[in-house]
PDB file of N, CA and C in Angstrom:
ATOM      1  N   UNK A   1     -23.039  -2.072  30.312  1.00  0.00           N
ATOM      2  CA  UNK A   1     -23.063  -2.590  28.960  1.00  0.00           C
ATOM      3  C   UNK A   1     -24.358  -3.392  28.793  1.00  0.00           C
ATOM      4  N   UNK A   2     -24.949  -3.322  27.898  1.00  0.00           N
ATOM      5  CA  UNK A   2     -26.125  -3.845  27.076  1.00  0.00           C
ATOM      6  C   UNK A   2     -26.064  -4.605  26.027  1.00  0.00           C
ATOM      7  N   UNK A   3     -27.117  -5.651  25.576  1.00  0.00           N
ATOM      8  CA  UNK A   3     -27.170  -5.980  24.570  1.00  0.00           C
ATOM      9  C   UNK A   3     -27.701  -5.076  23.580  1.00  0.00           C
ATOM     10  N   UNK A   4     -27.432  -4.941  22.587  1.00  0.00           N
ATOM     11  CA  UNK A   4     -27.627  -3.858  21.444  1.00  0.00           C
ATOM     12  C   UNK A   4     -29.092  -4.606  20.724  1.00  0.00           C
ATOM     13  N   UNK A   5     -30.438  -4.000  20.343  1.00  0.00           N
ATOM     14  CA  UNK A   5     -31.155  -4.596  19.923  1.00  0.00           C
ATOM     15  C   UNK A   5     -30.974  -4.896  18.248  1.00  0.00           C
ATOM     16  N   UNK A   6     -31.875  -5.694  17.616  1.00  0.00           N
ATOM     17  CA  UNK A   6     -31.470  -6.135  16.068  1.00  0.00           C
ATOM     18  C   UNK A   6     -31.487  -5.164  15.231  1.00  0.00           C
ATOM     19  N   UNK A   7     -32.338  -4.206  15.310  1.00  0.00           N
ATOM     20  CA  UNK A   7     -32.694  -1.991  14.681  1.00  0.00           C
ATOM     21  C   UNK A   7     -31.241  -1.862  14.939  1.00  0.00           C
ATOM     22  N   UNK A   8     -30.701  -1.973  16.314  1.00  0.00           N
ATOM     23  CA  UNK A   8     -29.352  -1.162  16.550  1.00  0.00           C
ATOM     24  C   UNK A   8     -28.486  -1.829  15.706  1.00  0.00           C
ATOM     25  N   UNK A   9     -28.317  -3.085  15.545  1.00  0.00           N
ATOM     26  CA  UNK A   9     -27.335  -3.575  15.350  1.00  0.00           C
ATOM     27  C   UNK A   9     -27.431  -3.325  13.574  1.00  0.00           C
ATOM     28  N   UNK A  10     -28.566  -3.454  12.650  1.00  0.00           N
ATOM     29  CA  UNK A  10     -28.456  -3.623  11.455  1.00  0.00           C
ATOM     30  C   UNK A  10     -28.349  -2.143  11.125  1.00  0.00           C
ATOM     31  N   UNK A  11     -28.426  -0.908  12.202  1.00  0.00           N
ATOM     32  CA  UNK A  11     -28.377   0.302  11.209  1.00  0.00           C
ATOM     33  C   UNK A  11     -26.793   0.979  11.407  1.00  0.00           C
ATOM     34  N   UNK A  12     -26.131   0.202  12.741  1.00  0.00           N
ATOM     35  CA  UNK A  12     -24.535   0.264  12.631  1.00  0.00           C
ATOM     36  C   UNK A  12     -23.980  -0.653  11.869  1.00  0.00           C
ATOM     37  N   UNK A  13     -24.288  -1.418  11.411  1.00  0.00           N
ATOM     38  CA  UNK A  13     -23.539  -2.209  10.409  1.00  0.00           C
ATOM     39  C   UNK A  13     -23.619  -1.863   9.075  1.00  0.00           C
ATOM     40  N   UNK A  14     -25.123  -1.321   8.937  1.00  0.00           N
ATOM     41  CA  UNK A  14     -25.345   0.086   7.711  1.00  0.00           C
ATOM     42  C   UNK A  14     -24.172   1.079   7.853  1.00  0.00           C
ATOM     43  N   UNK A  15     -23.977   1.602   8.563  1.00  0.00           N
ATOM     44  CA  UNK A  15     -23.560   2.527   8.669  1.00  0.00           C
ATOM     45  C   UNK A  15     -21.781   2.687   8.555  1.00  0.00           C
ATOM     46  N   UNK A  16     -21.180   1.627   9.756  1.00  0.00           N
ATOM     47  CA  UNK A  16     -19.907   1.855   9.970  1.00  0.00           C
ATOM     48  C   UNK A  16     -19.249   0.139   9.338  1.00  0.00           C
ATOM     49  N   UNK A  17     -19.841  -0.732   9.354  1.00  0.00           N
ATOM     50  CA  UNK A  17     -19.704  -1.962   8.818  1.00  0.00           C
ATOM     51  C   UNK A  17     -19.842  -2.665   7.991  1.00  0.00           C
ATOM     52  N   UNK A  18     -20.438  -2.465   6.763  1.00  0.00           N
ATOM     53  CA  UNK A  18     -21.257  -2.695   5.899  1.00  0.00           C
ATOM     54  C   UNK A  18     -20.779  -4.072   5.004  1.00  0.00           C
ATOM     55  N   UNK A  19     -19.191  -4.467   5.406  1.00  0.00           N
ATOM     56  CA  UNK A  19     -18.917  -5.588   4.958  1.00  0.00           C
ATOM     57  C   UNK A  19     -19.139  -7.307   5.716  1.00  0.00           C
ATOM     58  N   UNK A  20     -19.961  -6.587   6.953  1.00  0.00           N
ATOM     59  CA  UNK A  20     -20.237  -7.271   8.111  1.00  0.00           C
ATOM     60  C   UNK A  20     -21.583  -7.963   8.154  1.00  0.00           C
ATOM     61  N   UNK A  21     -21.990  -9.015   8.629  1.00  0.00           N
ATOM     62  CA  UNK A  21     -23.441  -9.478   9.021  1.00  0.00           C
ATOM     63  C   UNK A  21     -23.818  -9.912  10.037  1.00  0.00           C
ATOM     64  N   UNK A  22     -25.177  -9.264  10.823  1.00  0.00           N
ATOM     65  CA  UNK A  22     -25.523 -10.291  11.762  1.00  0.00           C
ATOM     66  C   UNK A  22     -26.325 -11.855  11.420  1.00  0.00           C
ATOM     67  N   UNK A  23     -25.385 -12.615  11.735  1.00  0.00           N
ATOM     68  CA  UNK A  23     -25.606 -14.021  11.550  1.00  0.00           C
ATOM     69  C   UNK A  23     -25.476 -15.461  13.048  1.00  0.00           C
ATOM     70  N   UNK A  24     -26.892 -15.414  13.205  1.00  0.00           N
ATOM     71  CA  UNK A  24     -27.056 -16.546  13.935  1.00  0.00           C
ATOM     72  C   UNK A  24     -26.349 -15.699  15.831  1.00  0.00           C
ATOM     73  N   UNK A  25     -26.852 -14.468  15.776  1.00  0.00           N
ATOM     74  CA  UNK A  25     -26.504 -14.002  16.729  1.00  0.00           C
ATOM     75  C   UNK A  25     -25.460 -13.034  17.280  1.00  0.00           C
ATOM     76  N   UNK A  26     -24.339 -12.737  15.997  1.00  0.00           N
ATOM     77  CA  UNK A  26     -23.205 -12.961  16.137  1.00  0.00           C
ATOM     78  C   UNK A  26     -22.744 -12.072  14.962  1.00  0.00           C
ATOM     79  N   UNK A  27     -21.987 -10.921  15.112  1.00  0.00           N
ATOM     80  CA  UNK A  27     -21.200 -10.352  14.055  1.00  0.00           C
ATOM     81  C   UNK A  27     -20.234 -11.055  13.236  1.00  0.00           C
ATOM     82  N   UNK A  28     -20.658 -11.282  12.083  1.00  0.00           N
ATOM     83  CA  UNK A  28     -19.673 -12.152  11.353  1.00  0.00           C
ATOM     84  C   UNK A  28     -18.897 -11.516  10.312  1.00  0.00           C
ATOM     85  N   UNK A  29     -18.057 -11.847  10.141  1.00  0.00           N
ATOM     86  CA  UNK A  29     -17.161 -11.290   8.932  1.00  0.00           C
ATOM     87  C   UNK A  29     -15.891 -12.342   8.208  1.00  0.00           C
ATOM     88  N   UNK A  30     -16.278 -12.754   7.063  1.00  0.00           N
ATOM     89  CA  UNK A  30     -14.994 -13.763   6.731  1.00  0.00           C
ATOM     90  C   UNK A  30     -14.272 -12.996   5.849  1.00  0.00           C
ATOM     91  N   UNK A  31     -12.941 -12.981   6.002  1.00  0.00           N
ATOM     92  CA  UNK A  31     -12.193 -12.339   4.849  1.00  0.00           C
ATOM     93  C   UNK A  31     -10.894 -13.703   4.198  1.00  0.00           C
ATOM     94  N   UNK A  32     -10.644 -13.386   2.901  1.00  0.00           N
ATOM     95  CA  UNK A  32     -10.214 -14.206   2.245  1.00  0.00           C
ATOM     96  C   UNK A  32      -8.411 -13.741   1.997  1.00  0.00           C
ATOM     97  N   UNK A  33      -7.541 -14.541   2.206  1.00  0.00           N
ATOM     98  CA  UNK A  33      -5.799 -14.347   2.050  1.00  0.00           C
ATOM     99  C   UNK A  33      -5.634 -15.226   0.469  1.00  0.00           C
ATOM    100  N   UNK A  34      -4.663 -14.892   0.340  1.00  0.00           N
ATOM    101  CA  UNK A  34      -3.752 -15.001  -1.275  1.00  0.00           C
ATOM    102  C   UNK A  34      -3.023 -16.996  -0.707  1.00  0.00           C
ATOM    103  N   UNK A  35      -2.815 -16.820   0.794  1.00  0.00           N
ATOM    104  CA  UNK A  35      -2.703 -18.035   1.060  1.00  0.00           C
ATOM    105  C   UNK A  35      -2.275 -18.093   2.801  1.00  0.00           C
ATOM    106  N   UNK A  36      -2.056 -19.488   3.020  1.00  0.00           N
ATOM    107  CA  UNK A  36      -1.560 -19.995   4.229  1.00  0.00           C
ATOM    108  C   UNK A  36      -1.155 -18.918   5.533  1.00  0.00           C
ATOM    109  N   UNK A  37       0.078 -18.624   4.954  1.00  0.00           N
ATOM    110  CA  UNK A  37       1.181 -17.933   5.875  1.00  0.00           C
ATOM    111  C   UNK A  37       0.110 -16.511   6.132  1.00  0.00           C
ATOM    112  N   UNK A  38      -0.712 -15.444   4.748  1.00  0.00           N
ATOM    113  CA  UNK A  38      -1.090 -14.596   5.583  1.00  0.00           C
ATOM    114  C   UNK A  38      -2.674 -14.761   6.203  1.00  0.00           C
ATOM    115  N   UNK A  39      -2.931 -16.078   6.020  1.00  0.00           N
ATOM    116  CA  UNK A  39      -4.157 -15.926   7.200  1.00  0.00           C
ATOM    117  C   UNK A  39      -3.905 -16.074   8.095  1.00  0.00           C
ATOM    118  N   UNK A  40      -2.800 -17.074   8.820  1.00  0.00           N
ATOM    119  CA  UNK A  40      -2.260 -17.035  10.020  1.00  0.00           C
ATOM    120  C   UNK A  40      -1.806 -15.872  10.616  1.00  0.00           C
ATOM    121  N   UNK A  41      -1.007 -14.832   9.579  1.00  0.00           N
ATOM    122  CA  UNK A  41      -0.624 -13.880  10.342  1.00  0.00           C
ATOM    123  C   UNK A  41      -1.747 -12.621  10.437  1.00  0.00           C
ATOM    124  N   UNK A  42      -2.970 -13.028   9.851  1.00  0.00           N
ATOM    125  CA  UNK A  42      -4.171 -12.418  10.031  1.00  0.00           C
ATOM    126  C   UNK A  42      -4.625 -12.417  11.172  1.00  0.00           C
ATOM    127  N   UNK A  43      -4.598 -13.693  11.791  1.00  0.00           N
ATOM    128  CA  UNK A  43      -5.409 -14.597  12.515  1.00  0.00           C
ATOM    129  C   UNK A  43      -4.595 -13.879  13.963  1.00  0.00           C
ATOM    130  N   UNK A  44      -3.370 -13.894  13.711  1.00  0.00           N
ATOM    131  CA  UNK A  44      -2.483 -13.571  14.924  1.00  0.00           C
ATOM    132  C   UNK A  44      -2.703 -11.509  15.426  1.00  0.00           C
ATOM    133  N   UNK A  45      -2.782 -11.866  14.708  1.00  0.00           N
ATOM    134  CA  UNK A  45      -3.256  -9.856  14.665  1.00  0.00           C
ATOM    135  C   UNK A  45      -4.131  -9.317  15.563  1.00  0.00           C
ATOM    136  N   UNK A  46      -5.206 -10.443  15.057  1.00  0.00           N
ATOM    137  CA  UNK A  46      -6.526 -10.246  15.830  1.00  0.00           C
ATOM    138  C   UNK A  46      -6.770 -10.897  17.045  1.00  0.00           C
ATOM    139  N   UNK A  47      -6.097 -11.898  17.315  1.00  0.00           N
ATOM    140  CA  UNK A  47      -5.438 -12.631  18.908  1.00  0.00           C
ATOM    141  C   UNK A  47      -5.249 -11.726  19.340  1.00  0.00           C
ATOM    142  N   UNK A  48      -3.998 -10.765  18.593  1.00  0.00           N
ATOM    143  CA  UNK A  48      -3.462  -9.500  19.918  1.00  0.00           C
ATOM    144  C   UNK A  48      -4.321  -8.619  19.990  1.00  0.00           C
ATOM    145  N   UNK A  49      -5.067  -7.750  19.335  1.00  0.00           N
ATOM    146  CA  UNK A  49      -5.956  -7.308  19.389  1.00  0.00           C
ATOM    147  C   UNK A  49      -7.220  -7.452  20.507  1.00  0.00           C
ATOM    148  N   UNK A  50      -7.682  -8.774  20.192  1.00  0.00           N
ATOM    149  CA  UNK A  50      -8.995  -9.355  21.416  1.00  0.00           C
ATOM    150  C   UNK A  50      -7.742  -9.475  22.764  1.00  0.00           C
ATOM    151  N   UNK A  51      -6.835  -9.437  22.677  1.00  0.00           N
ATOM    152  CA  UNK A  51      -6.153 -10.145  23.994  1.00  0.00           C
ATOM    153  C   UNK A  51      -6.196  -8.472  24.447  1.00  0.00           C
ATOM    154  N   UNK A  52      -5.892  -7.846  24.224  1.00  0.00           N
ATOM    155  CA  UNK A  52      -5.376  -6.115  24.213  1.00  0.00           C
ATOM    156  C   UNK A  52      -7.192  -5.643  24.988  1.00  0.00           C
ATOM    157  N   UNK A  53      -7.999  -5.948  23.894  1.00  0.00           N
ATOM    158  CA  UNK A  53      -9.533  -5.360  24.601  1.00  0.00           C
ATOM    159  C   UNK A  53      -9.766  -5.881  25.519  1.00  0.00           C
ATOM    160  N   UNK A  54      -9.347  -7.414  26.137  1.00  0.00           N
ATOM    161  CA  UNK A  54     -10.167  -8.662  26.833  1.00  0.00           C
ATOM    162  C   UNK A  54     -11.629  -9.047  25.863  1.00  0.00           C
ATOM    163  N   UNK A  55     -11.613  -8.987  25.025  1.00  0.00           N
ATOM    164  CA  UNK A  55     -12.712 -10.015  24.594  1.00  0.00           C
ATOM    165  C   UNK A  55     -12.244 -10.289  23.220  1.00  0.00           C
ATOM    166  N   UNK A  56     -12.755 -11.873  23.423  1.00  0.00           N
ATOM    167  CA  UNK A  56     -12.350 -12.699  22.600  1.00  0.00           C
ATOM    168  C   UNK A  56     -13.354 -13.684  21.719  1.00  0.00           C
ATOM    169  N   UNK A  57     -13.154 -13.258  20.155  1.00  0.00           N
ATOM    170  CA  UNK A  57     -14.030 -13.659  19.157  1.00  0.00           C
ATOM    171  C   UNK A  57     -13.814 -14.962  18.866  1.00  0.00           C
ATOM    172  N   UNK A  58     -14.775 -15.840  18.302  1.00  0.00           N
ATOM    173  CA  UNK A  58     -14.122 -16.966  17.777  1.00  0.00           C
ATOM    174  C   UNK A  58     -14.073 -17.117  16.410  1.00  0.00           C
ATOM    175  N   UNK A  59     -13.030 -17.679  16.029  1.00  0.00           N
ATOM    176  CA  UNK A  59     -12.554 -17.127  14.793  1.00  0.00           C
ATOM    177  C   UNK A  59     -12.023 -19.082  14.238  1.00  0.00           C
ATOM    178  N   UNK A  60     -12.147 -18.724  12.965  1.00  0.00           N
ATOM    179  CA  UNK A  60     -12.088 -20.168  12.066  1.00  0.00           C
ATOM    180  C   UNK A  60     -11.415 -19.553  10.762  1.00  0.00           C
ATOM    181  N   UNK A  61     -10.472 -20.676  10.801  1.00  0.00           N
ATOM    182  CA  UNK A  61      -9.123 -20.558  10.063  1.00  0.00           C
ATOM    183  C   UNK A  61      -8.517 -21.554   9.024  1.00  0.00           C
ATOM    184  N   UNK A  62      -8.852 -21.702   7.758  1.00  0.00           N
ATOM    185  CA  UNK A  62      -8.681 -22.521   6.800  1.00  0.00           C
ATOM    186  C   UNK A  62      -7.414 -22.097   5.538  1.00  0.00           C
ATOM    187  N   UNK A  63      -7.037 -22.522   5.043  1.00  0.00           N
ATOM    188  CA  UNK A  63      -5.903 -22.583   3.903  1.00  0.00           C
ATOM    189  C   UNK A  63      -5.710 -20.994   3.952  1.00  0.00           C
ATOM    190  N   UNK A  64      -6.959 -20.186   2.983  1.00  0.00           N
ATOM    191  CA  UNK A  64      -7.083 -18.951   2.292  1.00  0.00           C
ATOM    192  C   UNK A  64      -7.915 -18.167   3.056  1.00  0.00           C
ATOM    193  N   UNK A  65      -8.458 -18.641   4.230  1.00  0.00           N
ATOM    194  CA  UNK A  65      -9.989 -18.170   4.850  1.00  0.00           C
ATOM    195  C   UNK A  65      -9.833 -17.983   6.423  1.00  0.00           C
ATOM    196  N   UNK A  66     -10.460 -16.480   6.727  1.00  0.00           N
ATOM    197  CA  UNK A  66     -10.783 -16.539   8.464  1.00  0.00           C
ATOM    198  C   UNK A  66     -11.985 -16.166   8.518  1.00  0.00           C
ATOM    199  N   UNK A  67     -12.450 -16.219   9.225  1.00  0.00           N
ATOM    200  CA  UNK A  67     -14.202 -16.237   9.633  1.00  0.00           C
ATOM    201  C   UNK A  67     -14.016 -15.373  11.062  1.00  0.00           C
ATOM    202  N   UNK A  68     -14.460 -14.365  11.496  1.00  0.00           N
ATOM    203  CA  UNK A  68     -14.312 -13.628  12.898  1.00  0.00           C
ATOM    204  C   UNK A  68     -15.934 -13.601  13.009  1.00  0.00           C
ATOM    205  N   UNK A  69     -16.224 -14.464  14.404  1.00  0.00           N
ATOM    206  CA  UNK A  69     -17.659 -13.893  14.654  1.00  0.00           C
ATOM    207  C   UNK A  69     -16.978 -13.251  16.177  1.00  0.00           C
ATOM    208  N   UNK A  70     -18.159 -12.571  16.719  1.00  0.00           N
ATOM    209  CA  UNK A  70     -18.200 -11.617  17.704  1.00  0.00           C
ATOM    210  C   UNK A  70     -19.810 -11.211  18.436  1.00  0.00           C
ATOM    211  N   UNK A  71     -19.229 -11.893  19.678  1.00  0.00           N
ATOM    212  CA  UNK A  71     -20.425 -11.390  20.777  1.00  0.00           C
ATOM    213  C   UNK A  71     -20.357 -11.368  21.679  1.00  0.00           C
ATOM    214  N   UNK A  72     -20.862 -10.604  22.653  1.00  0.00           N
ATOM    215  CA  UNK A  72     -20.226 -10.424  24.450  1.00  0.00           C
ATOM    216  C   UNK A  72     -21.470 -12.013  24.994  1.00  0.00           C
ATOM    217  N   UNK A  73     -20.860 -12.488  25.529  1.00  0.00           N
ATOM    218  CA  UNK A  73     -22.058 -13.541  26.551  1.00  0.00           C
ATOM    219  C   UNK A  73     -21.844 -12.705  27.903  1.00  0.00           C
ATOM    220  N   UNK A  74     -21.224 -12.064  27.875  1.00  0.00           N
ATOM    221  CA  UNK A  74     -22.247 -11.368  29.415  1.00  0.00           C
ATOM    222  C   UNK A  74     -23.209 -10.916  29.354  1.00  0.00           C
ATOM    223  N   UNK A  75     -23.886 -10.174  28.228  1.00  0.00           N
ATOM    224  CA  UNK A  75     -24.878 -10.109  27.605  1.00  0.00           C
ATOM    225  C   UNK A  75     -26.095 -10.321  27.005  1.00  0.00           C
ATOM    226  N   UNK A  76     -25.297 -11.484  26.460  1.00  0.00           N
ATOM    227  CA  UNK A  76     -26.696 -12.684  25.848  1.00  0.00           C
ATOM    228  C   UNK A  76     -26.165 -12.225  24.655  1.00  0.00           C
ATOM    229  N   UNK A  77     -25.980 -10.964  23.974  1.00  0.00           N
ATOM    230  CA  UNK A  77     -25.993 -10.946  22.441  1.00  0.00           C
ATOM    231  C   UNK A  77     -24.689  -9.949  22.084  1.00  0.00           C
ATOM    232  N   UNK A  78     -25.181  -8.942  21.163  1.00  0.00           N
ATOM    233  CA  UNK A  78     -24.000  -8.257  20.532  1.00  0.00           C
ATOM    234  C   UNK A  78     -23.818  -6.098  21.310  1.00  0.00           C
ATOM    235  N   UNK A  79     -22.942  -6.224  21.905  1.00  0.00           N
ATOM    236  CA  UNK A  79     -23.310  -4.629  22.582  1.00  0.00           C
ATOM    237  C   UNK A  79     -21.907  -4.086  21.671  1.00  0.00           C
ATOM    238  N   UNK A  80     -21.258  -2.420  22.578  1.00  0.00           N
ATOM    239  CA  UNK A  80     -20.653  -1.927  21.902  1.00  0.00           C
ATOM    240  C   UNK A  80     -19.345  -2.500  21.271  1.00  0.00           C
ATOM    241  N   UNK A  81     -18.756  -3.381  22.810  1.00  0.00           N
ATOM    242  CA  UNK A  81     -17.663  -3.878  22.254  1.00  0.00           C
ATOM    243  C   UNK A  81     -17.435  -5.086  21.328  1.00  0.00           C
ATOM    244  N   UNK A  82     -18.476  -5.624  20.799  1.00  0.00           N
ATOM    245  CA  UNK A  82     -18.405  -6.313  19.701  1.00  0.00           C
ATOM    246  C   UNK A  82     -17.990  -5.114  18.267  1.00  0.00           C
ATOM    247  N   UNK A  83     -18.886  -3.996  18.268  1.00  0.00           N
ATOM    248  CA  UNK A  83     -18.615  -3.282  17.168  1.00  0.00           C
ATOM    249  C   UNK A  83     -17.161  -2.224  17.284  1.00  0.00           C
ATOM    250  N   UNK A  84     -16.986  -2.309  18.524  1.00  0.00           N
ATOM    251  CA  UNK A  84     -15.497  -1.569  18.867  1.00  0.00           C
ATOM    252  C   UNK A  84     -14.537  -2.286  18.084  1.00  0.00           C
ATOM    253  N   UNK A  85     -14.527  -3.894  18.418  1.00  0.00           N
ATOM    254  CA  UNK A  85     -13.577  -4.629  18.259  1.00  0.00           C
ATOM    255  C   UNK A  85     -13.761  -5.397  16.906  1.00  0.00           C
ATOM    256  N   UNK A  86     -14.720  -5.135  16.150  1.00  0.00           N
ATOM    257  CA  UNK A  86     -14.712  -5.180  14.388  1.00  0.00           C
ATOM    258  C   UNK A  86     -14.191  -3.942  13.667  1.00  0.00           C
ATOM    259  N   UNK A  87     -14.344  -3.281  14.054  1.00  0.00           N
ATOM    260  CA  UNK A  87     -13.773  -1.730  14.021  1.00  0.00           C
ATOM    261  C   UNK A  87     -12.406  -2.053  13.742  1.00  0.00           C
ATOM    262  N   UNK A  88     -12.253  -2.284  15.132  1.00  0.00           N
ATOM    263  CA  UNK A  88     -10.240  -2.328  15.155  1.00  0.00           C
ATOM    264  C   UNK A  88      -9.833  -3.426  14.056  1.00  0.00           C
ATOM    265  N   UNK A  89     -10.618  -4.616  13.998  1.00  0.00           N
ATOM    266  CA  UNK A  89     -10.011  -5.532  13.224  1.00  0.00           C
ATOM    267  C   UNK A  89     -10.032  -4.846  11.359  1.00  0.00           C
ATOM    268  N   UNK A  90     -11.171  -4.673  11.145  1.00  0.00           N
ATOM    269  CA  UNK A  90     -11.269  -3.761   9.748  1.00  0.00           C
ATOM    270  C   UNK A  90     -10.219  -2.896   9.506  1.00  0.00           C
ATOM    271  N   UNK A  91      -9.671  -2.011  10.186  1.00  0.00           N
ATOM    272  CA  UNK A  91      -8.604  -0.829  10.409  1.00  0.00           C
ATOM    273  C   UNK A  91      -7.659  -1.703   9.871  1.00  0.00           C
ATOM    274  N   UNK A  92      -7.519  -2.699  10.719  1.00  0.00           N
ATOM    275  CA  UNK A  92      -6.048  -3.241  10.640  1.00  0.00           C
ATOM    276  C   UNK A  92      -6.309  -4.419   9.277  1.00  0.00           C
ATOM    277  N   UNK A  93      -7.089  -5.364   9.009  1.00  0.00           N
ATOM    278  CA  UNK A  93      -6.676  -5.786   8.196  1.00  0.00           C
ATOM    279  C   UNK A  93      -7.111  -5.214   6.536  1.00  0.00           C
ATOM    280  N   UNK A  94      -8.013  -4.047   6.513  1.00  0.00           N
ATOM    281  CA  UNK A  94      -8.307  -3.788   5.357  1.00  0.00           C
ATOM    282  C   UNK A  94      -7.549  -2.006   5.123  1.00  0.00           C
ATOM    283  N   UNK A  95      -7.300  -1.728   5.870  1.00  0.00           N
ATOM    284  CA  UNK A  95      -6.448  -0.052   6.089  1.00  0.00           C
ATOM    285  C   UNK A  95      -6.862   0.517   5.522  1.00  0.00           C
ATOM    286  N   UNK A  96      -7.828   0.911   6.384  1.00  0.00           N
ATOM    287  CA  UNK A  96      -8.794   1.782   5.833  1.00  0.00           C
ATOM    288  C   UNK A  96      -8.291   3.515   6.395  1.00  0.00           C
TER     289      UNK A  96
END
């Protein structure tokens, strides 16, 4: 596994991500709930999920709001399984 360079990373996020940004290193994506109860159970989704791949995003969690960033540090930066595991999260919370 590799770090993915910034070309790689902005023409898969063109491509398969596009609601996504690289920001400050780090695949980011905030998505917004109707309220409380389903960002938590947003939030919990994607726990099982990163627990299921072994890697684990850090993620920020407010009233209506989650924030998922994503990056391997074995790495230094962002390789496949960062975009594997935005993938899965998109699937699941936007059903696509």
């Amino acid at each position: 596994m590799r770090a993915l360079t910034e070309a790689e990373i902005r023409a898969r996020l063109a491509s398969t991500l596009p609601t996504w940004a690289l920001n400050g290193g780090a695949l980011e994506r905030a998505y917004r709930f109707d309220a409380w109860k389903a960002t938590i159970m947003a939030l919990n989704a994607i726990a099982f999920l990163a627990e299921a791949a072994n890697h684990h995003p850090d993620l920020a969690a407010s009233y209506n709001r989650l924030t998922v960033r994503l990056s391997t540090h074995d790495v230094g930066g962002i390789s496949d399984k960062d975009f594997s595991l935005a993938e899965e999260i998109e699937r699941l919370l936007i059903k696509q």
